[in-house]
C-alpha atoms as a PDB file:
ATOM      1  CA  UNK A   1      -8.219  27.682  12.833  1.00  0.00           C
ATOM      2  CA  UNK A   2     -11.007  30.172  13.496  1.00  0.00           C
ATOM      3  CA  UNK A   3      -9.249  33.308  12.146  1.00  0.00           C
ATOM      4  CA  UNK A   4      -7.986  30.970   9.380  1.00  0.00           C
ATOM      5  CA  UNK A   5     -11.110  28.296   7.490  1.00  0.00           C
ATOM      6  CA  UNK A   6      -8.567  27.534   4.900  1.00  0.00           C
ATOM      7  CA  UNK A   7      -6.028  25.882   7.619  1.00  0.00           C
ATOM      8  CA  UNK A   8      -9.284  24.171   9.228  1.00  0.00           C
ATOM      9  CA  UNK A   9      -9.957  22.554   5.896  1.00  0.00           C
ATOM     10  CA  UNK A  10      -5.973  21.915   5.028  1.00  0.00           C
ATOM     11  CA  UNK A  11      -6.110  19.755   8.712  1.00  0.00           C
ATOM     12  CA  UNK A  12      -9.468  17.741   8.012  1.00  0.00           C
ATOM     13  CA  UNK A  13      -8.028  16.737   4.521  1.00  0.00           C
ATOM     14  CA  UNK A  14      -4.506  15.927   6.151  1.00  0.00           C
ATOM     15  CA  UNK A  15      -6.492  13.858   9.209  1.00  0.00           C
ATOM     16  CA  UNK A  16      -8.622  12.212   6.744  1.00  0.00           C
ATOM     17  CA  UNK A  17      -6.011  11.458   4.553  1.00  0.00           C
ATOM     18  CA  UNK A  18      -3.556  10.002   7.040  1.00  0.00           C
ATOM     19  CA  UNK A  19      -6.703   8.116   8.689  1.00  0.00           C
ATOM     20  CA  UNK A  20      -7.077   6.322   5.352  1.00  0.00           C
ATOM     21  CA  UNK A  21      -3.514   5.792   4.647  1.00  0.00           C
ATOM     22  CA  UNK A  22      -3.731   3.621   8.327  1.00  0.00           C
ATOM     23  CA  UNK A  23      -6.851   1.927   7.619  1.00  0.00           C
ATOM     24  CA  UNK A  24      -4.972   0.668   4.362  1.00  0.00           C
ATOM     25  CA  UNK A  25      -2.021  -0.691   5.691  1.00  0.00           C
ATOM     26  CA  UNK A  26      -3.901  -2.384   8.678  1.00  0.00           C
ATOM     27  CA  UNK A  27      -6.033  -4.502   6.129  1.00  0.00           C
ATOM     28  CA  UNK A  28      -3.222  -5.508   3.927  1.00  0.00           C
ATOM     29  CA  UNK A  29      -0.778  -6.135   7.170  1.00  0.00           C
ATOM     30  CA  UNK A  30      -3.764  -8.879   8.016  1.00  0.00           C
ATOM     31  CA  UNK A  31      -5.379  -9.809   4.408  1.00  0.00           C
ATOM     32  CA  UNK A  32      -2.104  -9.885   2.427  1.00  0.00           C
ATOM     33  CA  UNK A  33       0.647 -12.745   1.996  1.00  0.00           C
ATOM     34  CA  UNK A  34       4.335 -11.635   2.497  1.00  0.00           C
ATOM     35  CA  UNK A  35       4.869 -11.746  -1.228  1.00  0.00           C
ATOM     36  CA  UNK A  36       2.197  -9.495  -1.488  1.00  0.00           C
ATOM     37  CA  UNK A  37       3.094  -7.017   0.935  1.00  0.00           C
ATOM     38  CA  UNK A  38       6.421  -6.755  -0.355  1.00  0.00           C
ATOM     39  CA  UNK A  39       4.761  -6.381  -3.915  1.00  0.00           C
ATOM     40  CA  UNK A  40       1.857  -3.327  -2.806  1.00  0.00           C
ATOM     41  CA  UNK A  41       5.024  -1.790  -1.059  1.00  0.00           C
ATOM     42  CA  UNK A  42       7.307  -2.281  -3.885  1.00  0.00           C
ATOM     43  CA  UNK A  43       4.657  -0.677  -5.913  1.00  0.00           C
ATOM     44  CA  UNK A  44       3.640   2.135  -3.638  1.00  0.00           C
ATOM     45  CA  UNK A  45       6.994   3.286  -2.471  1.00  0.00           C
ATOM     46  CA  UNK A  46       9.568   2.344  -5.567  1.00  0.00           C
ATOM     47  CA  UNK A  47      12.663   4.443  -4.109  1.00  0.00           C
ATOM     48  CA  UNK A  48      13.026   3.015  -0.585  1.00  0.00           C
ATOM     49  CA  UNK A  49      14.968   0.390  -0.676  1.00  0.00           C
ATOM     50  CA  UNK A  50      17.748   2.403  -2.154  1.00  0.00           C
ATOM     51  CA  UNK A  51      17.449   4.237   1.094  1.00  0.00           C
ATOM     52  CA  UNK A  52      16.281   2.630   3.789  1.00  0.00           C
ATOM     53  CA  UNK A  53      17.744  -0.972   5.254  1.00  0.00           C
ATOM     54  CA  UNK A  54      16.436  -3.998   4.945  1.00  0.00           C
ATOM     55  CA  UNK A  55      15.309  -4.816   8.376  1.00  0.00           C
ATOM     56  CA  UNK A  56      13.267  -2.067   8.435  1.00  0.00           C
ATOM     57  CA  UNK A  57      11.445  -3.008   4.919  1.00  0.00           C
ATOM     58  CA  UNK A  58      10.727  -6.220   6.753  1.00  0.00           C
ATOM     59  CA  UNK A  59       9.448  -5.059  10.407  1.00  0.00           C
ATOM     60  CA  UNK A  60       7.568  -2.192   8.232  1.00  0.00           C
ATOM     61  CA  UNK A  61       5.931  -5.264   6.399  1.00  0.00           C
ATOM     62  CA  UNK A  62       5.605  -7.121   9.802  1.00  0.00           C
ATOM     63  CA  UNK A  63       7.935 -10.065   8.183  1.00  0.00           C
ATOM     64  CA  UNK A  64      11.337 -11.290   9.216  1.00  0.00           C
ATOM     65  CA  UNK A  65      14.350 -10.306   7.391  1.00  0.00           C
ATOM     66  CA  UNK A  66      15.023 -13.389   5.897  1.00  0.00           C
ATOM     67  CA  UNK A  67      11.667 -14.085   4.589  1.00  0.00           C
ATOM     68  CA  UNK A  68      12.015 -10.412   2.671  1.00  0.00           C
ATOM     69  CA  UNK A  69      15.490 -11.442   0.973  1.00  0.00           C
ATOM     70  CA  UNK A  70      13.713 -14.782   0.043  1.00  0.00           C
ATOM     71  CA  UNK A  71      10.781 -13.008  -1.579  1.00  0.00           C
ATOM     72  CA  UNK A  72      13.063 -10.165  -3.310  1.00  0.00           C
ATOM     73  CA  UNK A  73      15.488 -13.284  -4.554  1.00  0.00           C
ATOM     74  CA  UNK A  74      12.147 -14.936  -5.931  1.00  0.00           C
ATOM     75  CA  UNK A  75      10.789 -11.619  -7.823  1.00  0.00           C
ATOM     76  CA  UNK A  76      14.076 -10.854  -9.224  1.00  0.00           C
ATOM     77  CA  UNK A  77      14.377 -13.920 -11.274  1.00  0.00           C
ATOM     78  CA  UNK A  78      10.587 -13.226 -12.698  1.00  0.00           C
END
């Protein structure tokens, strides 16, 4: 990172950036309700639940499996 500044100041912007990203989903893992979670995530990452399983979604979310399928059956009739 010496011989290189550019790489020292591609590393500060990915530390800060991934530093933020953690921050983020620590205060809406406490402040947030489930149907909320699901909603920011829905919102933030549109394509992964095409890809990824359920259970996952949920633990991700910090909510049981069940309680995901309930909120997903509730926003798909609104």
């Amino acid at each position: 990172m010496r011989t290189i500044p550019a790489l020292k100041s591609f590393n500060e912007k990915l530390t800060a950036n991934a530093y933020e990203a953690s921050q983020r989903r620590i205060f809406y893992l406490i402040s947030y309700s489930a149907t909320e979670k699901y909603l920011e995530f829905q919102k933030t990452y549109p394509s992964v639940f095409n890809r990824v399983p359920l259970h996952m979604v949920a633990s991700y979310l910090g909510i049981s499996r069940e309680t995901l399928s309930r909120i997903r059956k509730e926003n798909s009739k609104s």
